[in-house]
C-alpha atoms as a PDB file:
ATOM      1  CA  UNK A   1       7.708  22.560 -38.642  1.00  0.00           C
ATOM      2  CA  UNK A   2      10.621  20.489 -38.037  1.00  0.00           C
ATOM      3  CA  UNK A   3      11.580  21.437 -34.680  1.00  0.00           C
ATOM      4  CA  UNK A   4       7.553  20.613 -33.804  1.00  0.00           C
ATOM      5  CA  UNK A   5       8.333  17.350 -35.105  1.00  0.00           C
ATOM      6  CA  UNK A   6      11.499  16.735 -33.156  1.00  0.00           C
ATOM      7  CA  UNK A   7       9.641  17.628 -29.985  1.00  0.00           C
ATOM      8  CA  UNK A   8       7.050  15.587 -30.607  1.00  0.00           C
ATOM      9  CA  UNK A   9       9.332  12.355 -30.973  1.00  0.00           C
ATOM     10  CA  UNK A  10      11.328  13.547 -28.160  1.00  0.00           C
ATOM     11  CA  UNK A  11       8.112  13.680 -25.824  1.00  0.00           C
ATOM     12  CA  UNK A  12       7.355  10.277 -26.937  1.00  0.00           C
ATOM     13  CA  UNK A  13      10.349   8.478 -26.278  1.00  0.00           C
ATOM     14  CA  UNK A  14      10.397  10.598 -22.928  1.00  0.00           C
ATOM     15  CA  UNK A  15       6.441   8.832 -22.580  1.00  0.00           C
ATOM     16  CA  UNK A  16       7.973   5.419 -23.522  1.00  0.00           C
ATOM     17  CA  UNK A  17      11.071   5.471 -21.131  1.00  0.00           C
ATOM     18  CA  UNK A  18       8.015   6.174 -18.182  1.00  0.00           C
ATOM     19  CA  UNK A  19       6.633   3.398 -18.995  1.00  0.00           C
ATOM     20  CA  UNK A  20       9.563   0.923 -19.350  1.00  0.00           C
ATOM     21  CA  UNK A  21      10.263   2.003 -16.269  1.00  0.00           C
ATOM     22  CA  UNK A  22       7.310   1.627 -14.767  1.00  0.00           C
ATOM     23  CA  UNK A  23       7.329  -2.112 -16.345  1.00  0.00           C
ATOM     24  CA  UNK A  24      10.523  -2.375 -14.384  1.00  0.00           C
ATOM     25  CA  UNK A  25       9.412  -0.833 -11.083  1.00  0.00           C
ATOM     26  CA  UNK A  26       6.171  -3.840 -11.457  1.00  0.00           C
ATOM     27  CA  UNK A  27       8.418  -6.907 -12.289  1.00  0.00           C
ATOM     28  CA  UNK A  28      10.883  -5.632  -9.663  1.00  0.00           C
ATOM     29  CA  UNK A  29       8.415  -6.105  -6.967  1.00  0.00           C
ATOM     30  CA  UNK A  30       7.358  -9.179  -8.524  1.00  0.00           C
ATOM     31  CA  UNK A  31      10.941 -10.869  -7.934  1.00  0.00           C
ATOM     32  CA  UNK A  32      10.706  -9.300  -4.613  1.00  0.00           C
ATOM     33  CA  UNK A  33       7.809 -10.922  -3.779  1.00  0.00           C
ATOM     34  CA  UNK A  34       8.953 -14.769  -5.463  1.00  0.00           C
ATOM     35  CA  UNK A  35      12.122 -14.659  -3.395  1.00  0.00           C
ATOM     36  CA  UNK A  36      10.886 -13.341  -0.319  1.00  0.00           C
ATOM     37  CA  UNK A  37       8.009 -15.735  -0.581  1.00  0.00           C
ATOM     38  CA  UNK A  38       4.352 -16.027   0.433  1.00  0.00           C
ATOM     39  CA  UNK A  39       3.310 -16.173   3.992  1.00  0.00           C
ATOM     40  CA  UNK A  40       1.531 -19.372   3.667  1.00  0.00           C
ATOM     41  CA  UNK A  41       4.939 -21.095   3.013  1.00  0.00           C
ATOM     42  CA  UNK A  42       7.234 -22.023   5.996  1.00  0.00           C
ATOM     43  CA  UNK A  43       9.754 -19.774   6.184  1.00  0.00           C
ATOM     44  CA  UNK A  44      12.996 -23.056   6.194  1.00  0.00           C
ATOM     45  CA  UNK A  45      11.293 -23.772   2.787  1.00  0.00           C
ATOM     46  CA  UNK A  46      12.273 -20.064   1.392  1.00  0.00           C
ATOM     47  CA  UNK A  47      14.695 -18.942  -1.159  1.00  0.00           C
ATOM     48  CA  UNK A  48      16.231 -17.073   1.914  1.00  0.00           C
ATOM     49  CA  UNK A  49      14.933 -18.118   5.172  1.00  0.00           C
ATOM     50  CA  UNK A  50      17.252 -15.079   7.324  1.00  0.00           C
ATOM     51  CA  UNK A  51      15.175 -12.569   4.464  1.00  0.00           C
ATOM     52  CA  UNK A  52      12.125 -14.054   4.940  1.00  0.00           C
ATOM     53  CA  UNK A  53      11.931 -13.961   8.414  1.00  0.00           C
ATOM     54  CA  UNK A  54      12.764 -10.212   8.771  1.00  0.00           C
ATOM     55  CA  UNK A  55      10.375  -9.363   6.453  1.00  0.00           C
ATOM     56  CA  UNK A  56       7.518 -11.303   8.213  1.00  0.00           C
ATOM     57  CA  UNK A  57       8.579  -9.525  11.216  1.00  0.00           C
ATOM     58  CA  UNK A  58       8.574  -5.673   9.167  1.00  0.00           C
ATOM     59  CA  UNK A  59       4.737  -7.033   8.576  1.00  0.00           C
ATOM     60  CA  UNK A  60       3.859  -8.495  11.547  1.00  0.00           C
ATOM     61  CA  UNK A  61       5.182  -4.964  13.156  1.00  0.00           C
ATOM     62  CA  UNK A  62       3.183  -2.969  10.420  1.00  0.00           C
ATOM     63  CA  UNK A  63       0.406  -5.045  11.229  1.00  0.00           C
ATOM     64  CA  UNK A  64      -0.047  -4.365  15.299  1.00  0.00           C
ATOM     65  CA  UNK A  65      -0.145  -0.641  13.911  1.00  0.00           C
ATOM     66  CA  UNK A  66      -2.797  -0.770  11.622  1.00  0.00           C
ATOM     67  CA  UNK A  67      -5.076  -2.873  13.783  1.00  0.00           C
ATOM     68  CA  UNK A  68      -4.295  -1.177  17.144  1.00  0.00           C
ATOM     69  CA  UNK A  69      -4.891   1.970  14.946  1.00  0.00           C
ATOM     70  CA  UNK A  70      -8.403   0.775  13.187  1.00  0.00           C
ATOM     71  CA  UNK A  71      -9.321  -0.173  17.135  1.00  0.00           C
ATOM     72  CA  UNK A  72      -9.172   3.003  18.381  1.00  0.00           C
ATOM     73  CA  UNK A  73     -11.045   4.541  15.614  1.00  0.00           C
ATOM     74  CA  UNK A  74     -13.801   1.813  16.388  1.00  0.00           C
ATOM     75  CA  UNK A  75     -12.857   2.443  20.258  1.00  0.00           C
ATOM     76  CA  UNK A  76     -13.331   6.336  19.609  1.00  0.00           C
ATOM     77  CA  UNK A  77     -16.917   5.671  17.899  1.00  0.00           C
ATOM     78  CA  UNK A  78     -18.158   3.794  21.063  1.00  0.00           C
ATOM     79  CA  UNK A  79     -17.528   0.263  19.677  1.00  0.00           C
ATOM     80  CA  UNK A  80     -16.178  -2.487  21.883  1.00  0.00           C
ATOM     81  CA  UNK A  81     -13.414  -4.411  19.700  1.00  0.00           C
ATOM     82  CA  UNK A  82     -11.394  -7.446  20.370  1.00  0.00           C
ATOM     83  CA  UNK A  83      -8.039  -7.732  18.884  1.00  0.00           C
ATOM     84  CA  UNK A  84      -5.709 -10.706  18.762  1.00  0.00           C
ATOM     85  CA  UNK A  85      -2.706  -8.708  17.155  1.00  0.00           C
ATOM     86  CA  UNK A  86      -4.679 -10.857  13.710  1.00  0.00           C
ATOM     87  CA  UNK A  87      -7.697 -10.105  13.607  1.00  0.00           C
ATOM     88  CA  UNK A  88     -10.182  -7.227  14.605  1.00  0.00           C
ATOM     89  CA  UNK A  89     -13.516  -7.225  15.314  1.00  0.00           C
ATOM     90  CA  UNK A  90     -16.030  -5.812  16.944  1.00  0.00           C
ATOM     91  CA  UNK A  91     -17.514  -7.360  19.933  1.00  0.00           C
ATOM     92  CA  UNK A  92     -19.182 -10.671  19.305  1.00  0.00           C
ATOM     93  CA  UNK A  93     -19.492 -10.316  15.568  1.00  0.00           C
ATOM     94  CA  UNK A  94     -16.714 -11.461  12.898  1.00  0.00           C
ATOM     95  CA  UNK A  95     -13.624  -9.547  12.180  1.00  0.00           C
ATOM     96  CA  UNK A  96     -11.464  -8.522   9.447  1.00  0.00           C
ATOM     97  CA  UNK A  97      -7.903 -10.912   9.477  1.00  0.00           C
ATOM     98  CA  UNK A  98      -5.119  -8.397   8.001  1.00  0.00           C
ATOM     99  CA  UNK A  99      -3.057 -10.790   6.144  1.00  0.00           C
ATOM    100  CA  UNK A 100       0.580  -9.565   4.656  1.00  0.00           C
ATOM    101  CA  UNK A 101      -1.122  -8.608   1.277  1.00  0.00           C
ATOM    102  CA  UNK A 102      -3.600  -6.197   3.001  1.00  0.00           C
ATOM    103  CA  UNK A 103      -0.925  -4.307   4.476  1.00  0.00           C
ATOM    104  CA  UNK A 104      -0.041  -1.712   1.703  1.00  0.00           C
ATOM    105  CA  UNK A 105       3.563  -2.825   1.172  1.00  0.00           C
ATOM    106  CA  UNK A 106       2.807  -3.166  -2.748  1.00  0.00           C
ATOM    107  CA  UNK A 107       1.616   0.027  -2.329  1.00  0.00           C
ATOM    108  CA  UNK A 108       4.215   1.778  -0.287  1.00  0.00           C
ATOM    109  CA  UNK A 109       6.586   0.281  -2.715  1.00  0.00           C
ATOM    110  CA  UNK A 110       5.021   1.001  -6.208  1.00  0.00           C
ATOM    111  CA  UNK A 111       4.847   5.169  -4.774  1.00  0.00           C
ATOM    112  CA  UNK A 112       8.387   5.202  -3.725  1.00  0.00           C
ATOM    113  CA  UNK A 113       9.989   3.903  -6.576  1.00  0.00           C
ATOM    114  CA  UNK A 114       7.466   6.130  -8.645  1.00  0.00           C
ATOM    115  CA  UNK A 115       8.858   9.032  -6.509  1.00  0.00           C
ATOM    116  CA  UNK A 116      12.483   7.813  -7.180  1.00  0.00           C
ATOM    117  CA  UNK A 117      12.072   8.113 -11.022  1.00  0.00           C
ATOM    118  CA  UNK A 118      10.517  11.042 -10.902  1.00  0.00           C
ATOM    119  CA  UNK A 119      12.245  14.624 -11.632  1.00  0.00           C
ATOM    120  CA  UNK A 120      12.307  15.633  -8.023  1.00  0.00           C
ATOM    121  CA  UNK A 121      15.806  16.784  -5.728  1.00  0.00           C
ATOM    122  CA  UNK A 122      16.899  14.116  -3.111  1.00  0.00           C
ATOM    123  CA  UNK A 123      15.178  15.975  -0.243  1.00  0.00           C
ATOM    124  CA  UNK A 124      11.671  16.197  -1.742  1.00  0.00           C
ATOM    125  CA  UNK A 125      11.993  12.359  -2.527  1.00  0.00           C
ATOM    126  CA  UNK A 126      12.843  11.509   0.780  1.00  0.00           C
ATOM    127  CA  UNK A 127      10.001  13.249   2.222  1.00  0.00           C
ATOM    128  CA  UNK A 128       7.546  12.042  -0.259  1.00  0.00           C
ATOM    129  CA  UNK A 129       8.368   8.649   0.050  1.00  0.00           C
ATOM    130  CA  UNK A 130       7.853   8.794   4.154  1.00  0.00           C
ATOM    131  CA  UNK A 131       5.204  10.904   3.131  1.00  0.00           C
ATOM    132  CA  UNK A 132       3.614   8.284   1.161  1.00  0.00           C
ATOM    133  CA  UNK A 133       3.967   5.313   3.863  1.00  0.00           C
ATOM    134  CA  UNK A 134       2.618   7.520   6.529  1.00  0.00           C
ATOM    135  CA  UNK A 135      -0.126   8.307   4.157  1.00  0.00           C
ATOM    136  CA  UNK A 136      -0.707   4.523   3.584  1.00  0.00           C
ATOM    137  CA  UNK A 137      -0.493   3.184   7.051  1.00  0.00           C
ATOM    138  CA  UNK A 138      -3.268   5.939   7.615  1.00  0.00           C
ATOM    139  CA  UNK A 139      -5.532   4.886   5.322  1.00  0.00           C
ATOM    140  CA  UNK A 140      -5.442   1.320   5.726  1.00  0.00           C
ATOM    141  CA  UNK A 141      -5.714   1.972   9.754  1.00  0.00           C
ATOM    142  CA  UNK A 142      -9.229   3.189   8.262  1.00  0.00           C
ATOM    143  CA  UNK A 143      -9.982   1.159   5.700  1.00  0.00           C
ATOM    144  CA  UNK A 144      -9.556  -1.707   8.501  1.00  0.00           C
ATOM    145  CA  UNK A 145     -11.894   0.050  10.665  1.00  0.00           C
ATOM    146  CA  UNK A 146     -14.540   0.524   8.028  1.00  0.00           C
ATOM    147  CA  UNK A 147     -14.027  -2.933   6.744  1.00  0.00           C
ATOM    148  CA  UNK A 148     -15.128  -3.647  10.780  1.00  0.00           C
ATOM    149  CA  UNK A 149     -17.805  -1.861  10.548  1.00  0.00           C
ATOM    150  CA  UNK A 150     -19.425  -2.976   7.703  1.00  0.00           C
ATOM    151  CA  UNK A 151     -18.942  -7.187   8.603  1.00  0.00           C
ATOM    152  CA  UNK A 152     -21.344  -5.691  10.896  1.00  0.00           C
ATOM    153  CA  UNK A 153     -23.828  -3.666   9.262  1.00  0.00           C
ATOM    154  CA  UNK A 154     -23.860  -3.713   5.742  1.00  0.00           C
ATOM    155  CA  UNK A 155     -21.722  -7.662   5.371  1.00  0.00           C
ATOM    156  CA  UNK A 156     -23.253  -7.380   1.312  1.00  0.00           C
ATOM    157  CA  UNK A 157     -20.208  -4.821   0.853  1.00  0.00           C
ATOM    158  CA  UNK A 158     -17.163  -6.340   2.215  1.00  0.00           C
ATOM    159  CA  UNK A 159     -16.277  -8.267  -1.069  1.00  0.00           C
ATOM    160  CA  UNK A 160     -16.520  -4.867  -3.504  1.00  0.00           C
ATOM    161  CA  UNK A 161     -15.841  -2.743  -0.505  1.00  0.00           C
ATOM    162  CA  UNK A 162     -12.487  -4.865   0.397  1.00  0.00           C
ATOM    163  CA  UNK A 163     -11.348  -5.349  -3.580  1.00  0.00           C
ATOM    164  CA  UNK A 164     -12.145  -2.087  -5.405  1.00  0.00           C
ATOM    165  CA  UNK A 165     -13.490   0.549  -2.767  1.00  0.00           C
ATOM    166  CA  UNK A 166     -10.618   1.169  -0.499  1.00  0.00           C
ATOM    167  CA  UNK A 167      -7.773  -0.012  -2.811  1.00  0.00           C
ATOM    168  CA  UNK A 168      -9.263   2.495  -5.528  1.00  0.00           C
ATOM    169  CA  UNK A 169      -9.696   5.420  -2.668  1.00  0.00           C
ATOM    170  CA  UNK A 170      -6.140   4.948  -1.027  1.00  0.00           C
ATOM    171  CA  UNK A 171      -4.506   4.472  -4.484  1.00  0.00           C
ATOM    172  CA  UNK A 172      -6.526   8.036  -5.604  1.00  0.00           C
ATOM    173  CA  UNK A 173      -5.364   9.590  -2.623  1.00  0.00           C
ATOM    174  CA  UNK A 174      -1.616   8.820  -3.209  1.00  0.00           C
ATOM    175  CA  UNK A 175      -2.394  10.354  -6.741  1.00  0.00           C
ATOM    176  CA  UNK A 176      -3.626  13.335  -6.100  1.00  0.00           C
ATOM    177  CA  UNK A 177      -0.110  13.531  -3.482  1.00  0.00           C
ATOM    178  CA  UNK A 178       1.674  12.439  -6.385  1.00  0.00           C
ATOM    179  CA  UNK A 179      -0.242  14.831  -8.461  1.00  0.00           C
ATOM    180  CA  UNK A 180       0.642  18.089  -5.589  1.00  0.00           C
ATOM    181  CA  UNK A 181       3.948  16.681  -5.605  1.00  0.00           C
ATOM    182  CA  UNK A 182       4.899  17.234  -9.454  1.00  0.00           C
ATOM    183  CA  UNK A 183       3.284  20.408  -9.940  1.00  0.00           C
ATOM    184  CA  UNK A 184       5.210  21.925  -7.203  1.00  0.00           C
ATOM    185  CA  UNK A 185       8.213  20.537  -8.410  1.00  0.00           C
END
């Protein structure tokens, strides 16, 4: 009965350590975020202007991919899109402007450092973690294009579509991955 016991506060301070953890892994990207700050401020008026700038550059990169990806899906579906390397849309109709915070880096970042703390050999954390961007840029390159599509045909959507739909469906998706990834561990 006592060994039971033993395990049983051993798996919870094992639970509790996964959380703090996780608590770390949130407010780390939260300091990440305050110094590198928001795009909306001029980058001379940053904590550290030289970060700043490369890392509007990493999204402004990231960006041109997601949007010349979400345009060829529309392209590939017979729509006729306009993009200004900001802003998609589809042919005389609004589009969908893909600011820094729609571009999965919270995300990308909140999987890999969940794959870093996991139980996993340096190898399989590498790949996951590329794994899990590629899976993210891939998703969003859809989510964009569906976002597209429905300014156009179904506009009632966009808000629940935009907030919960696609964040919920990408998030499940790197789950499930997550999921694969520790059972074949």
């Amino acid at each position: 009965m006592e060994n039971n016991s033993k395990t049983y506060t051993n798996n919870q301070k094992d639970v509790a350590k996964f959380f703090a953890k996780l608590l770390i892994i949130w407010v780390s990207w939260k300091v990440i975020l305050f110094v590198l700050g928001v795009e909306s401020q001029p980058l001379n008026e940053r904590f550290f202007p030289w970060v700043s700038t490369e890392w509007e550059y990493l999204n402004n990169e990231v960006r041109w991919i997601v949007l010349d990806g979400a345009e060829v899906v529309l392209n590939r579906f017979g729509y006729t899109t306009e993009n200004s390397g900001y802003l998609l849309n589809i042919k005389d109709n609004q589009g969908i402007a893909l600011g820094n915070y729609c571009l999965g880096f919270q995300l990308m970042y909140y999987f890999i450092m969940l794959v870093i703390i996991s139980p996993f050999g340096s190898i399989k954390k590498i790949i996951a973690s590329v794994s899990g961007i590629a899976i993210t840029i891939f998703l969003n390159i859809f989510r964009i294009a569906a976002l597209c599509w429905l300014v156009v045909y179904k506009p009632s959507l966009m808000a629940i579509s935009h907030d919960y739909i696609f964040n919920v469906a990408v998030l499940g998706v790197l789950m499930v991955f997550y999921f694969f990834l520790v059972r074949n561990k």
